[in-house]
PDB file of N, CA and C in Angstrom:
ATOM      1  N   UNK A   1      -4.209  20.359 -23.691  1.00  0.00           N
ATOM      2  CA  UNK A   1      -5.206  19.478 -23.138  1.00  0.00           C
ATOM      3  C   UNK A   1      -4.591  18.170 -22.657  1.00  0.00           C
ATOM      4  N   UNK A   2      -3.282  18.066 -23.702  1.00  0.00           N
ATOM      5  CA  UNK A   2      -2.934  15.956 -22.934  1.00  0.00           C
ATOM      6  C   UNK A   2      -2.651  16.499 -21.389  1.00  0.00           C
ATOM      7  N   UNK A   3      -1.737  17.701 -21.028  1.00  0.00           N
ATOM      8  CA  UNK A   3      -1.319  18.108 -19.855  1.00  0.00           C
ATOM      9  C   UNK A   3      -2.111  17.744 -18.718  1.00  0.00           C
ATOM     10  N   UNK A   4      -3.163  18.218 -18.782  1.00  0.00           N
ATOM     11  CA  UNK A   4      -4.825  17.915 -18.082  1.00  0.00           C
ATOM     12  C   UNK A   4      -4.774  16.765 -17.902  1.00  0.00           C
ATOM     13  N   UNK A   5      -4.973  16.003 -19.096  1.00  0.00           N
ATOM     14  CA  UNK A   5      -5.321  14.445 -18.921  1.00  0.00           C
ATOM     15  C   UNK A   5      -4.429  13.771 -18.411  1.00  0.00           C
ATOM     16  N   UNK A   6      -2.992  14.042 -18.125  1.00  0.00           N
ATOM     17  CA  UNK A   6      -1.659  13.454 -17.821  1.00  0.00           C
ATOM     18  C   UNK A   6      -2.085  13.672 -16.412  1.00  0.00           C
ATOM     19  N   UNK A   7      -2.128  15.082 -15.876  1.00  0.00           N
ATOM     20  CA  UNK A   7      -1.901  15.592 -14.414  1.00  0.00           C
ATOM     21  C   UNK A   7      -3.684  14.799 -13.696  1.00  0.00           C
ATOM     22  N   UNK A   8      -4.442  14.580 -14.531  1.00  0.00           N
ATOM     23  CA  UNK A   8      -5.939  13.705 -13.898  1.00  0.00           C
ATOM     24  C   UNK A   8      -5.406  12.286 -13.859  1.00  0.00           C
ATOM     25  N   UNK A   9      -4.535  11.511 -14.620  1.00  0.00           N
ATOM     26  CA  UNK A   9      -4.418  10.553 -14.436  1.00  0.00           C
ATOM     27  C   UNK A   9      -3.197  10.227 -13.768  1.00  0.00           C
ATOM     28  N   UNK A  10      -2.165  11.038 -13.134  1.00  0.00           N
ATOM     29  CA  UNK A  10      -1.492  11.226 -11.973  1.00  0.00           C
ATOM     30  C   UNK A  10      -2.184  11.319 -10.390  1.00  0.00           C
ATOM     31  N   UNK A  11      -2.880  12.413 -10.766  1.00  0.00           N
ATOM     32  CA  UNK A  11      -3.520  11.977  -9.405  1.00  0.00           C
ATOM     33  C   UNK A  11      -4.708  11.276  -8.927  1.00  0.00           C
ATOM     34  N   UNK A  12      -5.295  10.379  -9.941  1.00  0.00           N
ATOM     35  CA  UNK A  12      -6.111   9.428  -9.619  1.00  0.00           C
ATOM     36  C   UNK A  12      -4.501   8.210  -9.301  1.00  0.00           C
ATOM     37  N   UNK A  13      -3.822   8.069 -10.032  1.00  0.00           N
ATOM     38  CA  UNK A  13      -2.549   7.094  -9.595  1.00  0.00           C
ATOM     39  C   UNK A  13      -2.602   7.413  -7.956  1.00  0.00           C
ATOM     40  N   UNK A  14      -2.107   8.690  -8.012  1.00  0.00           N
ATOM     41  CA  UNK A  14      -1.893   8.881  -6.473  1.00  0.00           C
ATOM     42  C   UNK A  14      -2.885   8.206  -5.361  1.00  0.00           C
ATOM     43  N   UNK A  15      -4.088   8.372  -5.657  1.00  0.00           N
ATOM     44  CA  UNK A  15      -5.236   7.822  -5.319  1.00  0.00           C
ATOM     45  C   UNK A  15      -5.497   6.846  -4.885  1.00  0.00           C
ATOM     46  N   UNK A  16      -5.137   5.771  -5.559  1.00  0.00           N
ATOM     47  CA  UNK A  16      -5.033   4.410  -6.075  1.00  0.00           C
ATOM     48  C   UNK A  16      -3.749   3.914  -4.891  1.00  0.00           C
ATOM     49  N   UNK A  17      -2.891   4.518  -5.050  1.00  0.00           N
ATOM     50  CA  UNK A  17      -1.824   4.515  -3.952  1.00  0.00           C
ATOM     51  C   UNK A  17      -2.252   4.383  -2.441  1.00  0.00           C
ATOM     52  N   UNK A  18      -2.597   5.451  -2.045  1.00  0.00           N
ATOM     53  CA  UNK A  18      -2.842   6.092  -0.969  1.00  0.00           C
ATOM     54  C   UNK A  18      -3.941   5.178   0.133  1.00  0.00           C
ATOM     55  N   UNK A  19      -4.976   5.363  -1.148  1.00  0.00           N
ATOM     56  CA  UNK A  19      -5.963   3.909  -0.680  1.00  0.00           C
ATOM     57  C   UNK A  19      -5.776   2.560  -0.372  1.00  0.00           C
ATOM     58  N   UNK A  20      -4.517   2.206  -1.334  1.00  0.00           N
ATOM     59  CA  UNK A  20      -3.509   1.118  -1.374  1.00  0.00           C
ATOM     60  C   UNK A  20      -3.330   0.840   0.366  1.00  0.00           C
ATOM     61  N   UNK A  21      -2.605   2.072   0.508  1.00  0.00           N
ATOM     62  CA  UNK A  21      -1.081   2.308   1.678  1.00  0.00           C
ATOM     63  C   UNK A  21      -2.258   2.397   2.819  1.00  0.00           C
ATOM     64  N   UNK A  22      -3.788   2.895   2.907  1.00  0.00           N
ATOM     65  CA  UNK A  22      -4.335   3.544   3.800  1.00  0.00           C
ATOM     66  C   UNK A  22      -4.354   1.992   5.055  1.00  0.00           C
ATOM     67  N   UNK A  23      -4.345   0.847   4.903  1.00  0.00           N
ATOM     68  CA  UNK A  23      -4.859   0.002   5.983  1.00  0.00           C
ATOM     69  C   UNK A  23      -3.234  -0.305   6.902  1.00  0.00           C
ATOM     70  N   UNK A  24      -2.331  -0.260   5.725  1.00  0.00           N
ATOM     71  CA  UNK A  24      -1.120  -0.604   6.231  1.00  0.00           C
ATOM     72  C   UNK A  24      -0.922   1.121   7.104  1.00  0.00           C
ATOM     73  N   UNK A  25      -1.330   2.013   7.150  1.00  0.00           N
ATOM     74  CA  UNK A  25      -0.897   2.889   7.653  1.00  0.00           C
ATOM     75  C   UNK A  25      -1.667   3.141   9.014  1.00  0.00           C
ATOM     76  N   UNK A  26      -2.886   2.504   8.395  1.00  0.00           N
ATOM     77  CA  UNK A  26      -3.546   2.611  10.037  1.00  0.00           C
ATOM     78  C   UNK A  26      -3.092   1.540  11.058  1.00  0.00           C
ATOM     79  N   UNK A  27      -2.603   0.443  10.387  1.00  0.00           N
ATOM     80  CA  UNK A  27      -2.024  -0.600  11.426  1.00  0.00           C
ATOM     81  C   UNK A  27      -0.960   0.176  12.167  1.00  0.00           C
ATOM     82  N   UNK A  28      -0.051   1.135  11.201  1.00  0.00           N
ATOM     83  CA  UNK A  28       1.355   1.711  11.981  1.00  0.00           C
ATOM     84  C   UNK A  28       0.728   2.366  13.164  1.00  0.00           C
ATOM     85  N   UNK A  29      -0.124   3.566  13.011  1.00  0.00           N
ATOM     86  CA  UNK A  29      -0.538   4.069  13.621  1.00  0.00           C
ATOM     87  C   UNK A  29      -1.319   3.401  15.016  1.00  0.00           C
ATOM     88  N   UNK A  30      -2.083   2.734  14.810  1.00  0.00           N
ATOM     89  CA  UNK A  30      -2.380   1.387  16.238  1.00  0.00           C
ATOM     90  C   UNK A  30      -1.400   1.018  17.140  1.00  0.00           C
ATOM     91  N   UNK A  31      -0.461   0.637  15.956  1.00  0.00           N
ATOM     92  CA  UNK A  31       0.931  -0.378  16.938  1.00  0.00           C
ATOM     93  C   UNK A  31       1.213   1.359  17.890  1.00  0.00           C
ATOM     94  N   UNK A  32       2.007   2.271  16.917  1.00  0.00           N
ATOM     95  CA  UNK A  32       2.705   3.342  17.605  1.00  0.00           C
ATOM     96  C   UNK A  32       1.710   3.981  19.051  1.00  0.00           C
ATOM     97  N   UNK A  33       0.597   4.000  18.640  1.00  0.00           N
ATOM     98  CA  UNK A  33      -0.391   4.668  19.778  1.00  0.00           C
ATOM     99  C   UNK A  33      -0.632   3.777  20.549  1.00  0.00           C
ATOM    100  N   UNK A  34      -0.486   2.400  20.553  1.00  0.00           N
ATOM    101  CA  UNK A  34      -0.489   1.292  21.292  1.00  0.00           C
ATOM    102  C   UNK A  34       0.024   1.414  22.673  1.00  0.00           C
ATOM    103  N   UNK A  35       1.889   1.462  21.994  1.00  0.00           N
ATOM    104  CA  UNK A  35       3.003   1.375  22.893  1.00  0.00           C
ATOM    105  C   UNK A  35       2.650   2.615  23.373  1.00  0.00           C
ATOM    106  N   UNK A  36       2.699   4.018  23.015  1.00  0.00           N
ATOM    107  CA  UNK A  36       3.036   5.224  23.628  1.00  0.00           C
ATOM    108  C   UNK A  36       1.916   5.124  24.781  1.00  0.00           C
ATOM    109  N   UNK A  37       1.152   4.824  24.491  1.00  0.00           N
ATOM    110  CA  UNK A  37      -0.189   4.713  25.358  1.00  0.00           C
ATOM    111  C   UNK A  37       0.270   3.891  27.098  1.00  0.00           C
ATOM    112  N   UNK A  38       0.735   3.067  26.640  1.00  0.00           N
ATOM    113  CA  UNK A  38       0.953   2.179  28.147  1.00  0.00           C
ATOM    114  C   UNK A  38       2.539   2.861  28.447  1.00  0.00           C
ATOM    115  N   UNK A  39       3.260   3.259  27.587  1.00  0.00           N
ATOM    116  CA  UNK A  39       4.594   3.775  28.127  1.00  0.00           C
ATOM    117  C   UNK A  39       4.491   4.840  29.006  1.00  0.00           C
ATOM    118  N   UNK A  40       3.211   5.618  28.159  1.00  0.00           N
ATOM    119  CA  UNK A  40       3.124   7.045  29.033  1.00  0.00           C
ATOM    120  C   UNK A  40       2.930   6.708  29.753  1.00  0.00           C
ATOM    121  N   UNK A  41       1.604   6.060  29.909  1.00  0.00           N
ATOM    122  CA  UNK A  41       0.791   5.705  31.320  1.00  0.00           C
ATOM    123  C   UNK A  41       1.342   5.512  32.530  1.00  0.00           C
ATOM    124  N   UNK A  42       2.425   4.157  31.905  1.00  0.00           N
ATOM    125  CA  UNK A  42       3.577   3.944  33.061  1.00  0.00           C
ATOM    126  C   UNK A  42       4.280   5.032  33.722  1.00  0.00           C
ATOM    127  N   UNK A  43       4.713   5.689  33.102  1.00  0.00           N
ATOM    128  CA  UNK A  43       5.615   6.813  33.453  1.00  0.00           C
ATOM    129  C   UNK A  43       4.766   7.770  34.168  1.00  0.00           C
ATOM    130  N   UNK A  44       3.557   8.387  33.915  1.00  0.00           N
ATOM    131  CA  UNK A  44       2.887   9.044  34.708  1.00  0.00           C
ATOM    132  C   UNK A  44       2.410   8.209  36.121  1.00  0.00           C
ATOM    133  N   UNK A  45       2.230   7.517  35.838  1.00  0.00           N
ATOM    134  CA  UNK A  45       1.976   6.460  37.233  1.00  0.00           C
ATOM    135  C   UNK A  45       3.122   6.728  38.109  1.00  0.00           C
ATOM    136  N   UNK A  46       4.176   6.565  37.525  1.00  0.00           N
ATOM    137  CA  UNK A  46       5.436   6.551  38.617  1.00  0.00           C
ATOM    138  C   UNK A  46       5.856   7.347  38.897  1.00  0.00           C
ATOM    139  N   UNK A  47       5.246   8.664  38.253  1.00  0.00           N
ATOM    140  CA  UNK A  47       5.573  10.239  38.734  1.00  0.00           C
ATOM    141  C   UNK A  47       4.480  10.422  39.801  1.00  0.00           C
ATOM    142  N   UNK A  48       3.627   9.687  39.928  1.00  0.00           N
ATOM    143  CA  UNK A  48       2.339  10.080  40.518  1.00  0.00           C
ATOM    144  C   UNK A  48       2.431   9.202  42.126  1.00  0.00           C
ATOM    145  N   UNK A  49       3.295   7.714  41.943  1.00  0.00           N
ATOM    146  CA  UNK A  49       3.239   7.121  42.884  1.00  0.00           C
ATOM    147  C   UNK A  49       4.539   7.408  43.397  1.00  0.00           C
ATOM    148  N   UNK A  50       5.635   7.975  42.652  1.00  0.00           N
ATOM    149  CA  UNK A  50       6.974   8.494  43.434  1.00  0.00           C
ATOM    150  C   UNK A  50       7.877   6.648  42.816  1.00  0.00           C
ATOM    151  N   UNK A  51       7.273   5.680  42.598  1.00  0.00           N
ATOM    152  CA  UNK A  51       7.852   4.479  41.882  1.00  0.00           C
ATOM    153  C   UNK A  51       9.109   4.299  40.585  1.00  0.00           C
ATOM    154  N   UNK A  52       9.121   5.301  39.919  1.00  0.00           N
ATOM    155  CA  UNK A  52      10.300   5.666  39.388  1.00  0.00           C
ATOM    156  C   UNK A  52      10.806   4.287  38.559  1.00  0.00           C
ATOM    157  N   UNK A  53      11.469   3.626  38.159  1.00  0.00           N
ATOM    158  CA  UNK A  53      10.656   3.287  36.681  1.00  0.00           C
ATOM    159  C   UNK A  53      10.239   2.341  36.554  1.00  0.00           C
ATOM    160  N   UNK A  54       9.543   1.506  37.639  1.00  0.00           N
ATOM    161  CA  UNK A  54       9.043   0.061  37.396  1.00  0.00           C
ATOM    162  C   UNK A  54       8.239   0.334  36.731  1.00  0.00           C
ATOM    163  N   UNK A  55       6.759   1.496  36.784  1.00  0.00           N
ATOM    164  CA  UNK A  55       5.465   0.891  36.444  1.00  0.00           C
ATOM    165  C   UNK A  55       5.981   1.492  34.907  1.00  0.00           C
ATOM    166  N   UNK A  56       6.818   2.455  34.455  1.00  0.00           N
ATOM    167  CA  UNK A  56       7.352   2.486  33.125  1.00  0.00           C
ATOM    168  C   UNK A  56       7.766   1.412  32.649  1.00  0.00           C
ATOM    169  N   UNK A  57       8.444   0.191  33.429  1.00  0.00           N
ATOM    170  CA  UNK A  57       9.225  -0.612  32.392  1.00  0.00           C
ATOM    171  C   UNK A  57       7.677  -1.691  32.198  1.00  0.00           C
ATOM    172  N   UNK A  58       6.694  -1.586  33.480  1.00  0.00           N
ATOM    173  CA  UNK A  58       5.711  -2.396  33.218  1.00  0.00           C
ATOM    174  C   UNK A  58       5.071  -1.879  31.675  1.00  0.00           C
ATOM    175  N   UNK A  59       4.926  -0.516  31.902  1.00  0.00           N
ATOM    176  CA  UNK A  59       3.815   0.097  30.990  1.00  0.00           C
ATOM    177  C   UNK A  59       4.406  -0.390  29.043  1.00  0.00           C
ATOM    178  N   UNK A  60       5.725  -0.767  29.325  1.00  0.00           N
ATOM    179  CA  UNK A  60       6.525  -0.588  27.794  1.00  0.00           C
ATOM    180  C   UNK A  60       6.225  -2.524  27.706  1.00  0.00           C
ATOM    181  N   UNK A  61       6.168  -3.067  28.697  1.00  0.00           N
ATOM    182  CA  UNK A  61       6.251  -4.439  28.307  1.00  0.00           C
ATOM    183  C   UNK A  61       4.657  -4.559  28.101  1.00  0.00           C
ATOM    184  N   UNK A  62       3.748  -4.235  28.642  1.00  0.00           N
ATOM    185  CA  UNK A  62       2.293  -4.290  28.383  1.00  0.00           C
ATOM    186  C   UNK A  62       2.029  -3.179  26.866  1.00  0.00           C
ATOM    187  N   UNK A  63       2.941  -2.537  26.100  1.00  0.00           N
ATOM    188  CA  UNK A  63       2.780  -2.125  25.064  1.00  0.00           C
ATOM    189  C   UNK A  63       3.538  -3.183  24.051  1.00  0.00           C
ATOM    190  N   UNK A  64       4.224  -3.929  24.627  1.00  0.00           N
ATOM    191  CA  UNK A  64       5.451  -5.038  23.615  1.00  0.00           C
ATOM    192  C   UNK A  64       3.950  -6.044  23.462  1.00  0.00           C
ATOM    193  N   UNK A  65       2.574  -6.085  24.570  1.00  0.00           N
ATOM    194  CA  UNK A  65       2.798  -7.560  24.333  1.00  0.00           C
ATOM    195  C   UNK A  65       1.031  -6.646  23.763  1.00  0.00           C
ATOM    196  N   UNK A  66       0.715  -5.903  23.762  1.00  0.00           N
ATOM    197  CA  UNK A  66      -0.245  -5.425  22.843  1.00  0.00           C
ATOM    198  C   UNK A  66       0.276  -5.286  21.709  1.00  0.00           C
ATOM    199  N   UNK A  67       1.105  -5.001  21.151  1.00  0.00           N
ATOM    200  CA  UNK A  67       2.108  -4.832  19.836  1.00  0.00           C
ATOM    201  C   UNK A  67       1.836  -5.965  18.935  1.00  0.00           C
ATOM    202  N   UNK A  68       2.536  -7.422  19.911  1.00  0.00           N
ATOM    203  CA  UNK A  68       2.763  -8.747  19.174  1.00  0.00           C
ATOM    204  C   UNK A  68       0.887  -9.320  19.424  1.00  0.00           C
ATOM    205  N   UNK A  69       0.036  -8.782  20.227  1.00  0.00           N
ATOM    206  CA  UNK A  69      -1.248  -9.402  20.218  1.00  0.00           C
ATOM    207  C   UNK A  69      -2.237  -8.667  18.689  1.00  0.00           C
ATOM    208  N   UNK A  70      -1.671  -7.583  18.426  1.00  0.00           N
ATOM    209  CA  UNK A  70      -2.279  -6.785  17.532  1.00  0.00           C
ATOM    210  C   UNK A  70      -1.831  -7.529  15.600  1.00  0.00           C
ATOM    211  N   UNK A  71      -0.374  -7.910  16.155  1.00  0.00           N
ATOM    212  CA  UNK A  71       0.260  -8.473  14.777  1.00  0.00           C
ATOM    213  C   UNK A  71      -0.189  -9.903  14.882  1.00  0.00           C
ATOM    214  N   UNK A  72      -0.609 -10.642  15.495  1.00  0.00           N
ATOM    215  CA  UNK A  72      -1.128 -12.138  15.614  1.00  0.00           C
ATOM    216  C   UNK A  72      -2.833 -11.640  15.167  1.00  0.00           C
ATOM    217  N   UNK A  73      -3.799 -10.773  15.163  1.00  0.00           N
ATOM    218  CA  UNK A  73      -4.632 -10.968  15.258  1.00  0.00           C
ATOM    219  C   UNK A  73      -4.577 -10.539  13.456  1.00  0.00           C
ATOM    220  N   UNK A  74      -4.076  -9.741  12.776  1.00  0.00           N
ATOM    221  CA  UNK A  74      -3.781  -9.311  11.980  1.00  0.00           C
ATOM    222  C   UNK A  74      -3.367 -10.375  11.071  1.00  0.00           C
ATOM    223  N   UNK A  75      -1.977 -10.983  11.482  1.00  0.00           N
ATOM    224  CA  UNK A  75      -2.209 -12.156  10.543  1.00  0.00           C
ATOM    225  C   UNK A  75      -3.093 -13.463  10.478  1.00  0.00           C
ATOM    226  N   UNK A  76      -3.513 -13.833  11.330  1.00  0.00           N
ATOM    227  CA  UNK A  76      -4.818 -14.540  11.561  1.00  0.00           C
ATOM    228  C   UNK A  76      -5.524 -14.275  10.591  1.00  0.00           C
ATOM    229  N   UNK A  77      -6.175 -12.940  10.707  1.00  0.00           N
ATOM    230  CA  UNK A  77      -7.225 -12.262   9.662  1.00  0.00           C
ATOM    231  C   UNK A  77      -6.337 -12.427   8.129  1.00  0.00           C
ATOM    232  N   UNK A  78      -5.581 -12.125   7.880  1.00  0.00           N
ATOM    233  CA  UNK A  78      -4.736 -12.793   6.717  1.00  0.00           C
ATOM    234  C   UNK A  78      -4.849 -13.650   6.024  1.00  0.00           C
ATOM    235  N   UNK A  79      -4.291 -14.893   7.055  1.00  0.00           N
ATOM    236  CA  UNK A  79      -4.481 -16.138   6.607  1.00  0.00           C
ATOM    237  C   UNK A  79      -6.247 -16.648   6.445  1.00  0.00           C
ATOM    238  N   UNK A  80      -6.991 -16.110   7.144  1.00  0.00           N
ATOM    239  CA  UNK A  80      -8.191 -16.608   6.918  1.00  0.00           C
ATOM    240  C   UNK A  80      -8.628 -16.527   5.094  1.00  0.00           C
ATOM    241  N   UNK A  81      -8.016 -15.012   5.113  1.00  0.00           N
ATOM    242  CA  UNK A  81      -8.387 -14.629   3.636  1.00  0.00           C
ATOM    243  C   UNK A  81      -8.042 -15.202   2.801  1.00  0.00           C
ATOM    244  N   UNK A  82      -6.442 -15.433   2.808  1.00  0.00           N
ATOM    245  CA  UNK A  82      -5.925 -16.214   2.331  1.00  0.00           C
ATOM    246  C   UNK A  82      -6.507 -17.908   1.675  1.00  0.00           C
ATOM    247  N   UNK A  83      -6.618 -18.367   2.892  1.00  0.00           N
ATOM    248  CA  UNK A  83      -7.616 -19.496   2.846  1.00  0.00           C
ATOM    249  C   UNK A  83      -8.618 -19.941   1.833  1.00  0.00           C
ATOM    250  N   UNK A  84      -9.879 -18.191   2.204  1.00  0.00           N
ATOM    251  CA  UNK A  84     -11.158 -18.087   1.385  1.00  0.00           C
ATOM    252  C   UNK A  84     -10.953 -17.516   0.020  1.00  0.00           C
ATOM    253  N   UNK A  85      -9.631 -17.038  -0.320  1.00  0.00           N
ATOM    254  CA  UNK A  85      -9.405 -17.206  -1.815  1.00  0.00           C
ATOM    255  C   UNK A  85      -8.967 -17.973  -2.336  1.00  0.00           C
ATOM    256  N   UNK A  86      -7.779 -18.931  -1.679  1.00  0.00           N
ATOM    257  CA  UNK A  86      -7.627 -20.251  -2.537  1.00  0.00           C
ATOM    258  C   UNK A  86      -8.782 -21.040  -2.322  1.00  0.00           C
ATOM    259  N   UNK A  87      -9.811 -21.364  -1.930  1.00  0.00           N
ATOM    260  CA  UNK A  87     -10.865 -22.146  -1.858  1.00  0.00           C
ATOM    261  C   UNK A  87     -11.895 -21.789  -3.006  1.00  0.00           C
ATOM    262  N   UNK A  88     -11.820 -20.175  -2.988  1.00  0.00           N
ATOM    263  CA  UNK A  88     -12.869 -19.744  -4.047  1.00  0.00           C
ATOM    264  C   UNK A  88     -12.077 -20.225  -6.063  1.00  0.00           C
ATOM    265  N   UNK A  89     -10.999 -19.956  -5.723  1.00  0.00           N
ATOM    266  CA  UNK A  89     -10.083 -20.262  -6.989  1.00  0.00           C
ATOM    267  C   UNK A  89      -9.998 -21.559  -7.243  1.00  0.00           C
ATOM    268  N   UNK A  90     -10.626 -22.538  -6.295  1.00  0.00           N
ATOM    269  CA  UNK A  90     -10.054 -24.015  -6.431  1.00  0.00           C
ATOM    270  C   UNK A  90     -11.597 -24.526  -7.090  1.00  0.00           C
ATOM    271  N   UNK A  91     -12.641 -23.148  -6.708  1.00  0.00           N
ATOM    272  CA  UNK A  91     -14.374 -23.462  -6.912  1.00  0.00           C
ATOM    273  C   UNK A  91     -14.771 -23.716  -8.134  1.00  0.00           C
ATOM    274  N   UNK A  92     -13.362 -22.196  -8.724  1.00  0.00           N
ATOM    275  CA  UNK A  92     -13.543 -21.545 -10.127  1.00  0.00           C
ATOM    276  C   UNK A  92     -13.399 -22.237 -11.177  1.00  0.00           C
ATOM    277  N   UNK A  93     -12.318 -23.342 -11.140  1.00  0.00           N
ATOM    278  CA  UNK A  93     -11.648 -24.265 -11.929  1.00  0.00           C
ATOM    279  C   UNK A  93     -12.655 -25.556 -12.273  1.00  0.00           C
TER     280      UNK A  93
END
């Protein structure tokens, strides 16, 4: 029976993890589908207009600057929090 209770409280750990990791993983996923998104784009554009690799190098710099607009908005939201918990902790005291 501890076996049970060992392997239930392993994978509630896991759990606990996962849920942890889940926001940081959806950010990866944003950034990566971000860039691929305007890289492709580019690149199909320039197969399509015969342009060859400008609107690619456009499409990768309009994914660089969605990239760094996505990580500014992100820490923004951060620091706000940041903020509204030292304020609430400063309430508490």
């Amino acid at each position: 029976m501890k076996a049970r209770k060992k392997s239930g409280e392993a994978t509630s750990s896991m759990q606990e993890a996962l849920r942890a990791l889940g926001p940081y993983m959806g950010l990866g996923l944003q950034l990566a589908l971000g860039m691929a998104f305007f890289a492709v784009g580019g690149y199909l554009l320039d197969r399509w207009l015969g342009t060859l690799p400008w609107l690619t190098l456009v499409g990768v710099v309009l994914g660089l600057v969605a990239i760094v607009a996505k990580l500014w908005q992100v820490n923004a939201l951060l620091q706000r929090r940041s903020r509204r918990s030292g304020r609430d902790a400063a309430h508490e005291k």
